[in-house]
PDB file of N, CA and C in Angstrom:
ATOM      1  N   UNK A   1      24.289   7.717 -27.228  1.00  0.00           N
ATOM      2  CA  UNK A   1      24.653   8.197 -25.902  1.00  0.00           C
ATOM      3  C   UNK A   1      24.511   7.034 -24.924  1.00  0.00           C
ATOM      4  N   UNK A   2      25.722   6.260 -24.643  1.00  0.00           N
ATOM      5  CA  UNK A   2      25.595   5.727 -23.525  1.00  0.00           C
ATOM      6  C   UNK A   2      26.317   5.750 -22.461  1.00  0.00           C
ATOM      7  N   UNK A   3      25.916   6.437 -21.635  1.00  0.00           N
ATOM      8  CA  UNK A   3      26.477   7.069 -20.350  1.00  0.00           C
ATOM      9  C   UNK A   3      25.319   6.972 -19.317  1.00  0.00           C
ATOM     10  N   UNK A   4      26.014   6.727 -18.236  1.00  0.00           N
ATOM     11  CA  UNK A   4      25.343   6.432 -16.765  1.00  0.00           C
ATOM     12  C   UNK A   4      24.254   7.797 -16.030  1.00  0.00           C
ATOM     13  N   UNK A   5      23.682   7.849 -15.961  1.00  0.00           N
ATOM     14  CA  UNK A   5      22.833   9.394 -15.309  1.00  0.00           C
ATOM     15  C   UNK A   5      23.593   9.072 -14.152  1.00  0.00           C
ATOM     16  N   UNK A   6      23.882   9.971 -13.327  1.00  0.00           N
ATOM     17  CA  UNK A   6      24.000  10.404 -12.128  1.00  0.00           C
ATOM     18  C   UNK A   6      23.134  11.429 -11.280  1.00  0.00           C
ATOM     19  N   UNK A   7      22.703  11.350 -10.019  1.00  0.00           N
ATOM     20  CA  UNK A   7      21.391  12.350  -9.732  1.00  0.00           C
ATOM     21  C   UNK A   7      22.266  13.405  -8.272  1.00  0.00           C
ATOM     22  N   UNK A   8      21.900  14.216  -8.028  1.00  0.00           N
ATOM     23  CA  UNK A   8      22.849  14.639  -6.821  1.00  0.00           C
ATOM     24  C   UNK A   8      21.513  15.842  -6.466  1.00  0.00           C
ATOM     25  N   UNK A   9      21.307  15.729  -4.996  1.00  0.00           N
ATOM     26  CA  UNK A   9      20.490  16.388  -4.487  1.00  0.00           C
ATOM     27  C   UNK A   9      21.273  17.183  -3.327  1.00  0.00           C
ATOM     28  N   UNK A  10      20.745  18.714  -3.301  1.00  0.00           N
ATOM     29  CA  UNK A  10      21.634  19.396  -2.082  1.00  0.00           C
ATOM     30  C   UNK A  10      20.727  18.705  -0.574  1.00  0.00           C
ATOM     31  N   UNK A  11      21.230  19.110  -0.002  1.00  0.00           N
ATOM     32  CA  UNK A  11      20.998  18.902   1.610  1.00  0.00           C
ATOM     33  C   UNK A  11      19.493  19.596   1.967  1.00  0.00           C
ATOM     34  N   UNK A  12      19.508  20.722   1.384  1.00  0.00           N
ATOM     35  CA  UNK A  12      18.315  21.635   1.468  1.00  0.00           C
ATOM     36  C   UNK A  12      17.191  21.613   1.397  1.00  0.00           C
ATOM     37  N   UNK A  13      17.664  20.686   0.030  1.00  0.00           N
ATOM     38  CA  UNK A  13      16.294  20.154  -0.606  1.00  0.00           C
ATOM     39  C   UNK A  13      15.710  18.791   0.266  1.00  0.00           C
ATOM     40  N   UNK A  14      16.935  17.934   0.809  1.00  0.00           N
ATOM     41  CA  UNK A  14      16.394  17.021   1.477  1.00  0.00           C
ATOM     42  C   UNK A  14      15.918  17.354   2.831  1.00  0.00           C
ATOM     43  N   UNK A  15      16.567  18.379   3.161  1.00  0.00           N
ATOM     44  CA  UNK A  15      15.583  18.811   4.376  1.00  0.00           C
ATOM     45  C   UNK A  15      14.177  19.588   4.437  1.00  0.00           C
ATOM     46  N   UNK A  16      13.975  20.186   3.236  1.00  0.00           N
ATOM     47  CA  UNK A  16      12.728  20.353   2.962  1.00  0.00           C
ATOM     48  C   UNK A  16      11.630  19.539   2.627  1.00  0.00           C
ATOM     49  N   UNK A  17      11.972  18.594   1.959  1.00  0.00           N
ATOM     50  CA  UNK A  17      11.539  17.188   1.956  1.00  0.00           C
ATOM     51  C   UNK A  17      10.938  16.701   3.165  1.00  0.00           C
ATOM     52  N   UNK A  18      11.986  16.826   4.239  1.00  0.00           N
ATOM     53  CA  UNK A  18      11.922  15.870   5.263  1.00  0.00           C
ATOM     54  C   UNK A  18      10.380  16.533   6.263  1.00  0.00           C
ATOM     55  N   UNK A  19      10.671  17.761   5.751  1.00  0.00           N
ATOM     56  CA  UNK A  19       9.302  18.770   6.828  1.00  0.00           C
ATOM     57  C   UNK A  19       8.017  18.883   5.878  1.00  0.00           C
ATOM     58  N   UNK A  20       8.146  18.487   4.842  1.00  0.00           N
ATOM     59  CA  UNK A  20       7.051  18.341   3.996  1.00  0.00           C
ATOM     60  C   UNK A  20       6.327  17.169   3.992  1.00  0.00           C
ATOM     61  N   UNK A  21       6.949  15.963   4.241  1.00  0.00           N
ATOM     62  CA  UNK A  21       6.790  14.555   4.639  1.00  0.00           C
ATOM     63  C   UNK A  21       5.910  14.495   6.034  1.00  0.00           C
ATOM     64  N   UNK A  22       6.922  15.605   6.909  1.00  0.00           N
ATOM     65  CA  UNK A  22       6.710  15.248   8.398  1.00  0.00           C
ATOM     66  C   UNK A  22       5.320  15.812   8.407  1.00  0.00           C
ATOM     67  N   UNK A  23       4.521  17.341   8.235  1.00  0.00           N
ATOM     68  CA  UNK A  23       3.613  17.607   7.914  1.00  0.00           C
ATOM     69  C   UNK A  23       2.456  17.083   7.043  1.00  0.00           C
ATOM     70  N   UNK A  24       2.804  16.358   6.297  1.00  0.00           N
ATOM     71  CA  UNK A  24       1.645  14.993   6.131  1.00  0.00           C
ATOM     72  C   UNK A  24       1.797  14.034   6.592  1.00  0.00           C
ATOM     73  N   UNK A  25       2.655  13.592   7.452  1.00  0.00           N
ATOM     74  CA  UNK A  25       2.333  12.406   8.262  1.00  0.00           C
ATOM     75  C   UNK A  25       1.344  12.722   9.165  1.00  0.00           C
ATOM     76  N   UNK A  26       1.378  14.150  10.125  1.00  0.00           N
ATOM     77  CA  UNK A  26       1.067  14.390  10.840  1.00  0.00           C
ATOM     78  C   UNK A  26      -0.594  14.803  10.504  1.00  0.00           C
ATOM     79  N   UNK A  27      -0.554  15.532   9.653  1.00  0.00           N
ATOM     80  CA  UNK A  27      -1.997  15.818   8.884  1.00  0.00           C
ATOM     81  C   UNK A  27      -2.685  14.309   9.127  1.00  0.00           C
ATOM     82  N   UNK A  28      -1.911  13.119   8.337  1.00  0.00           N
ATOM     83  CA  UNK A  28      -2.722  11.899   8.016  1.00  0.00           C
ATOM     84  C   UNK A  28      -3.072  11.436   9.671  1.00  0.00           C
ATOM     85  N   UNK A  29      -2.422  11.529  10.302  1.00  0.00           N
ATOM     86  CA  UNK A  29      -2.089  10.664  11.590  1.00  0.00           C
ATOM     87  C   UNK A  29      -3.440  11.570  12.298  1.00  0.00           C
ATOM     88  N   UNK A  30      -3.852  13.171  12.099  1.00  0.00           N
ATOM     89  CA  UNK A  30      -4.750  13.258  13.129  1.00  0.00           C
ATOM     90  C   UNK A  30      -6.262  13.526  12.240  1.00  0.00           C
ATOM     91  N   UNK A  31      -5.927  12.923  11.088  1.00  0.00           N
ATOM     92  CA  UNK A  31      -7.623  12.374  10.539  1.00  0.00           C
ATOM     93  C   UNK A  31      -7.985  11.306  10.713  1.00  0.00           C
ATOM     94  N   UNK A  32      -7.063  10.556  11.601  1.00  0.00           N
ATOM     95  CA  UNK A  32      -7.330   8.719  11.875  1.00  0.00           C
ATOM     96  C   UNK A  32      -6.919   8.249  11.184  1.00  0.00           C
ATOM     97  N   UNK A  33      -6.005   8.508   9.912  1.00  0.00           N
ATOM     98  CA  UNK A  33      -5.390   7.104   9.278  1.00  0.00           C
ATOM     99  C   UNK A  33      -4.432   7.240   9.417  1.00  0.00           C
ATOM    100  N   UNK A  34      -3.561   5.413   8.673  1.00  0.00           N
ATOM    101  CA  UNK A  34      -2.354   4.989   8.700  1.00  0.00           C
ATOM    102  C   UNK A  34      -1.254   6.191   8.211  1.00  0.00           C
ATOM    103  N   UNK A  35      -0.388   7.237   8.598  1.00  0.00           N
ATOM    104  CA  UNK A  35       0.223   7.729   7.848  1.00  0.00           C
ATOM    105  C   UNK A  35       1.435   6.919   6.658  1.00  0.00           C
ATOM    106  N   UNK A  36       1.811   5.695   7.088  1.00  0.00           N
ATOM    107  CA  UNK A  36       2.734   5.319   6.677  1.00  0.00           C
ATOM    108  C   UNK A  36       1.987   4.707   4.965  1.00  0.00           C
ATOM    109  N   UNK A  37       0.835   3.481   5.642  1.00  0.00           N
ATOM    110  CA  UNK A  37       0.383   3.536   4.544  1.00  0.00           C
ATOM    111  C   UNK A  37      -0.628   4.402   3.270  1.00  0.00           C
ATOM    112  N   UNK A  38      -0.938   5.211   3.757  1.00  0.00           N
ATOM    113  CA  UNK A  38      -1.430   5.973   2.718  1.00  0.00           C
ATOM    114  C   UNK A  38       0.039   6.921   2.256  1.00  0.00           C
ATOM    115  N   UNK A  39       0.651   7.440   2.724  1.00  0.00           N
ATOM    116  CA  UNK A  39       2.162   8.007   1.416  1.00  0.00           C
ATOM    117  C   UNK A  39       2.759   6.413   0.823  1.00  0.00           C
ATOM    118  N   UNK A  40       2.680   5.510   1.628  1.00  0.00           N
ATOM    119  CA  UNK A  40       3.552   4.598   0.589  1.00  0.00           C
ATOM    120  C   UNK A  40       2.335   4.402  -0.576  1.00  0.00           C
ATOM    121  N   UNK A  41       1.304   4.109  -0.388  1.00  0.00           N
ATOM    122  CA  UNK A  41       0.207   4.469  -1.549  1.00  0.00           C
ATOM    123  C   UNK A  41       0.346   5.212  -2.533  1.00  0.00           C
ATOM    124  N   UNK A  42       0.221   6.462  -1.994  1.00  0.00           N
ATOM    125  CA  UNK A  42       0.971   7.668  -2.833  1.00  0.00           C
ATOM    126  C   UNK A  42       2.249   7.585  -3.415  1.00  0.00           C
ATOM    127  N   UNK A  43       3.117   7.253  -2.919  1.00  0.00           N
ATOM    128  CA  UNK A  43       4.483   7.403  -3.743  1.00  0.00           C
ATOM    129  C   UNK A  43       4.356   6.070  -4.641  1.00  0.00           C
ATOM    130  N   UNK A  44       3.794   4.619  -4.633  1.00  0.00           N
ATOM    131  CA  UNK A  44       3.472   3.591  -5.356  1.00  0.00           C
ATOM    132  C   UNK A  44       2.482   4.485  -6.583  1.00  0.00           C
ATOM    133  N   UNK A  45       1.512   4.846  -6.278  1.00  0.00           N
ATOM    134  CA  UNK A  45       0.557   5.299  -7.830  1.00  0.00           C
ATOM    135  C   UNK A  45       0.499   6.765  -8.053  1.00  0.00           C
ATOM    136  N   UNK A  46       1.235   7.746  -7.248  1.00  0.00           N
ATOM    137  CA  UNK A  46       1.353   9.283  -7.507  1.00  0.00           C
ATOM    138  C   UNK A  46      -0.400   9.304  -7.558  1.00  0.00           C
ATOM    139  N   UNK A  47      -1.085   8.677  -6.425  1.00  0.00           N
ATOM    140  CA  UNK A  47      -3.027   9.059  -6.504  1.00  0.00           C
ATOM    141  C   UNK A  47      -2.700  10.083  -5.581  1.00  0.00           C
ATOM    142  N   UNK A  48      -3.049  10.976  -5.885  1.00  0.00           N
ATOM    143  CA  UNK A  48      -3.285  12.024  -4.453  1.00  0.00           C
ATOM    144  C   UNK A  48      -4.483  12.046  -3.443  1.00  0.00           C
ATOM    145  N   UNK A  49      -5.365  11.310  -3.787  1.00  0.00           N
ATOM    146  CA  UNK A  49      -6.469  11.033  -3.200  1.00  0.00           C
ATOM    147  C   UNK A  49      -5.919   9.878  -1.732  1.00  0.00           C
ATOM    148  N   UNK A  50      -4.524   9.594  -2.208  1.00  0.00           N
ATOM    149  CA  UNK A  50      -4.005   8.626  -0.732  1.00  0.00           C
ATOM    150  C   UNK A  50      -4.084   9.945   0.355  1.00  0.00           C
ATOM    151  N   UNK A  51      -3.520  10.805   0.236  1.00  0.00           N
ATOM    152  CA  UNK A  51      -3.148  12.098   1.034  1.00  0.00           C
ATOM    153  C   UNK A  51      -4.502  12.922   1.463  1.00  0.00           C
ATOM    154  N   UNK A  52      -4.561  13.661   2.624  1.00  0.00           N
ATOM    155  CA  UNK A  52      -5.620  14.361   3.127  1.00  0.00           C
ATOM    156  C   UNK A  52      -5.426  16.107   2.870  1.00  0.00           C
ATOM    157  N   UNK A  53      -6.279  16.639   2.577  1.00  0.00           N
ATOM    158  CA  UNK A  53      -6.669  17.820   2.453  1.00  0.00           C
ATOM    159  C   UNK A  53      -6.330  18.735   3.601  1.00  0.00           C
ATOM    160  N   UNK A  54      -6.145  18.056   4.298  1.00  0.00           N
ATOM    161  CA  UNK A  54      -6.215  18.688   5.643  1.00  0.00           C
ATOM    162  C   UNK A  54      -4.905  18.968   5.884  1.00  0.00           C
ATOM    163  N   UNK A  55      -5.188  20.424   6.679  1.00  0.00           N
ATOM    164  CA  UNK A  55      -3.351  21.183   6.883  1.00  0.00           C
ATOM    165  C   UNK A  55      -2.605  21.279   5.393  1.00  0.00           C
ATOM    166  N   UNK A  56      -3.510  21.490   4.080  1.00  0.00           N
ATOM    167  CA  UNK A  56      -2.722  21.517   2.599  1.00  0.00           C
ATOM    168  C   UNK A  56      -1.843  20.619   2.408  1.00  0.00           C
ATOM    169  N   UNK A  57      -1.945  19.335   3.246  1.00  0.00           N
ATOM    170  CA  UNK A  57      -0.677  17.936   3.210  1.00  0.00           C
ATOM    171  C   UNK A  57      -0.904  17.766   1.424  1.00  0.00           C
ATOM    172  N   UNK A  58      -2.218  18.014   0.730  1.00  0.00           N
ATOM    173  CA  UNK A  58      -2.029  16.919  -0.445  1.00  0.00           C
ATOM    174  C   UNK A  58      -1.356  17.797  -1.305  1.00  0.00           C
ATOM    175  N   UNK A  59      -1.881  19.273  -1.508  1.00  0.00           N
ATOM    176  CA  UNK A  59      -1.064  20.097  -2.146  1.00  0.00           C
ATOM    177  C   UNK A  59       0.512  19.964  -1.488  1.00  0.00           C
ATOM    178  N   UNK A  60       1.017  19.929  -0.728  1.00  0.00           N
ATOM    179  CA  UNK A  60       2.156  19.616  -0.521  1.00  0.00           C
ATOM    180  C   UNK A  60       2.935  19.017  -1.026  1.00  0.00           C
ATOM    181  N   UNK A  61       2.304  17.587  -0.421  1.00  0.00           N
ATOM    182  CA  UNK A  61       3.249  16.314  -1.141  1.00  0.00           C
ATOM    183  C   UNK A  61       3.366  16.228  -2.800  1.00  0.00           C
ATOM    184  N   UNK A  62       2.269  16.891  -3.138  1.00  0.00           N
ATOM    185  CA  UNK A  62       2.087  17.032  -4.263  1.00  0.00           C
ATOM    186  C   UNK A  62       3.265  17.684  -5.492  1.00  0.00           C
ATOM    187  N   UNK A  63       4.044  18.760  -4.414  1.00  0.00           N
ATOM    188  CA  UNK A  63       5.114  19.508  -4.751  1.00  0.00           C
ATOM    189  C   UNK A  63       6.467  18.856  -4.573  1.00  0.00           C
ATOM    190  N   UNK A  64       6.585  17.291  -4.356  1.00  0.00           N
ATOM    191  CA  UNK A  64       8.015  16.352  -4.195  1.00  0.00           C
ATOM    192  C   UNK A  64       7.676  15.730  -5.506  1.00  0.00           C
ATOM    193  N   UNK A  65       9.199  15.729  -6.000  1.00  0.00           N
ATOM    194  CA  UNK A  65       9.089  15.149  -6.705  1.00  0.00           C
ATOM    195  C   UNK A  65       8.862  13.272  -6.478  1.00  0.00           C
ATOM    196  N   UNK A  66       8.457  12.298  -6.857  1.00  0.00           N
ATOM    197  CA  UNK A  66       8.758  10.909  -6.996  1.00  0.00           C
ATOM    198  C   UNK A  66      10.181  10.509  -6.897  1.00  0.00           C
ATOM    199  N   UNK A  67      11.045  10.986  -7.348  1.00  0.00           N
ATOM    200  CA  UNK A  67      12.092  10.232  -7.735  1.00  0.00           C
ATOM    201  C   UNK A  67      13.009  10.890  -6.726  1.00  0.00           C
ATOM    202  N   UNK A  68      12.723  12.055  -6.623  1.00  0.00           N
ATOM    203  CA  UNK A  68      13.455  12.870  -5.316  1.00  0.00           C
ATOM    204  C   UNK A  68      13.440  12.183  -4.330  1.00  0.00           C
ATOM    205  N   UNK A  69      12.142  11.998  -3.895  1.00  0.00           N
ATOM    206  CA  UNK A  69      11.662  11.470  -2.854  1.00  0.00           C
ATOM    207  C   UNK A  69      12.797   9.710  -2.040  1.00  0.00           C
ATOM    208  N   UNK A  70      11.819   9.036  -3.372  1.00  0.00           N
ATOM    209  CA  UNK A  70      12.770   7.611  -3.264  1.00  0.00           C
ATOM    210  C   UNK A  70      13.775   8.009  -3.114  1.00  0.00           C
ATOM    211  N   UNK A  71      14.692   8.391  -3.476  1.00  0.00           N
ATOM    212  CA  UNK A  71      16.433   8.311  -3.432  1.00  0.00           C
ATOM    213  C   UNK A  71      16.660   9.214  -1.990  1.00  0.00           C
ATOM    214  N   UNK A  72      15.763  10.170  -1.679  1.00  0.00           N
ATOM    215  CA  UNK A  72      15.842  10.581   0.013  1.00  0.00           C
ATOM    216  C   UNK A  72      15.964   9.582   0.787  1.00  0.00           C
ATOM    217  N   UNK A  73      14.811   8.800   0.574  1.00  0.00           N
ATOM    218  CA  UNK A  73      14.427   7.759   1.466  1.00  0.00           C
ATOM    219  C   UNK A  73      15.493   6.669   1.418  1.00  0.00           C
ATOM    220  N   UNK A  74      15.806   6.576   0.714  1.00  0.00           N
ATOM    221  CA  UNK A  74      16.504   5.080   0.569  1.00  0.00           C
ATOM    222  C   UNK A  74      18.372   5.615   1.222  1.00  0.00           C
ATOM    223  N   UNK A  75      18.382   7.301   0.442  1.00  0.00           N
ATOM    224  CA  UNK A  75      19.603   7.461   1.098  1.00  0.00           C
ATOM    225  C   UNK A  75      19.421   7.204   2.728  1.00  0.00           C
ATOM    226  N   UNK A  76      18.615   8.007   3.532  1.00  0.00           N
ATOM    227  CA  UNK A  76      18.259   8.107   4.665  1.00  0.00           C
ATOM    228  C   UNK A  76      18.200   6.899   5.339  1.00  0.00           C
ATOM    229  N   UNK A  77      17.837   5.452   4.625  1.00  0.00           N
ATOM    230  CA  UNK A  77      17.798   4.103   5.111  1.00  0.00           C
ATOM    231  C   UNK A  77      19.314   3.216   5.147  1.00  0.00           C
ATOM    232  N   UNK A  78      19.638   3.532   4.184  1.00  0.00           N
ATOM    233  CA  UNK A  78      20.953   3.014   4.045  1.00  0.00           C
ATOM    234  C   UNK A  78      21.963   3.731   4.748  1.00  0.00           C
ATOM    235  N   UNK A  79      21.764   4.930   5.403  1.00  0.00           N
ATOM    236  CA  UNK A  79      23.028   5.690   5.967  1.00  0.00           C
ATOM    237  C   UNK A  79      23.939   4.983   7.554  1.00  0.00           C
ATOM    238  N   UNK A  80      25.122   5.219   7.500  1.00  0.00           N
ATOM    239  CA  UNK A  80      25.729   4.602   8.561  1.00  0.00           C
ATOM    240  C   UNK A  80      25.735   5.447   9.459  1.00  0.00           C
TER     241      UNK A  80
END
């Protein structure tokens, strides 16, 4: 089998994403830390211990997938 994967995510999902993200940023941001760097932590070693307990952010993030995630992000960066 050699054939290319292709991945295709609905809209839905990336907008659920996007409020699941936003809710642990916000969690991280009012326990005093970096939000940015502790999820890029997290999405680098899948530790959940980067993420805070607080407001259920870790169970949360916990529920994106990795790979979902990246290809959100990167769509979302690259968009015109």
């Amino acid at each position: 089998m050699d054939m290319t994967m292709t991945f295709s995510f609905d809209e839905t999902r990336d907008a659920d994403m996007k409020q699941t993200l936003q809710t642990v940023y916000d969690a991280l941001k009012e326990k005093g830390y970096n939000p940015i760097n502790q999820i890029v932590g997290y999405i680098l070693s899948e530790d959940p211990t980067y993420i805070t307990t607080h407001h259920n952010a870790r169970s949360l993030i916990r529920k994106i997938d990795r790979d979902e995630l990246l290809q959100a992000l990167l769509k979302s960066y690259l968009k015109d």
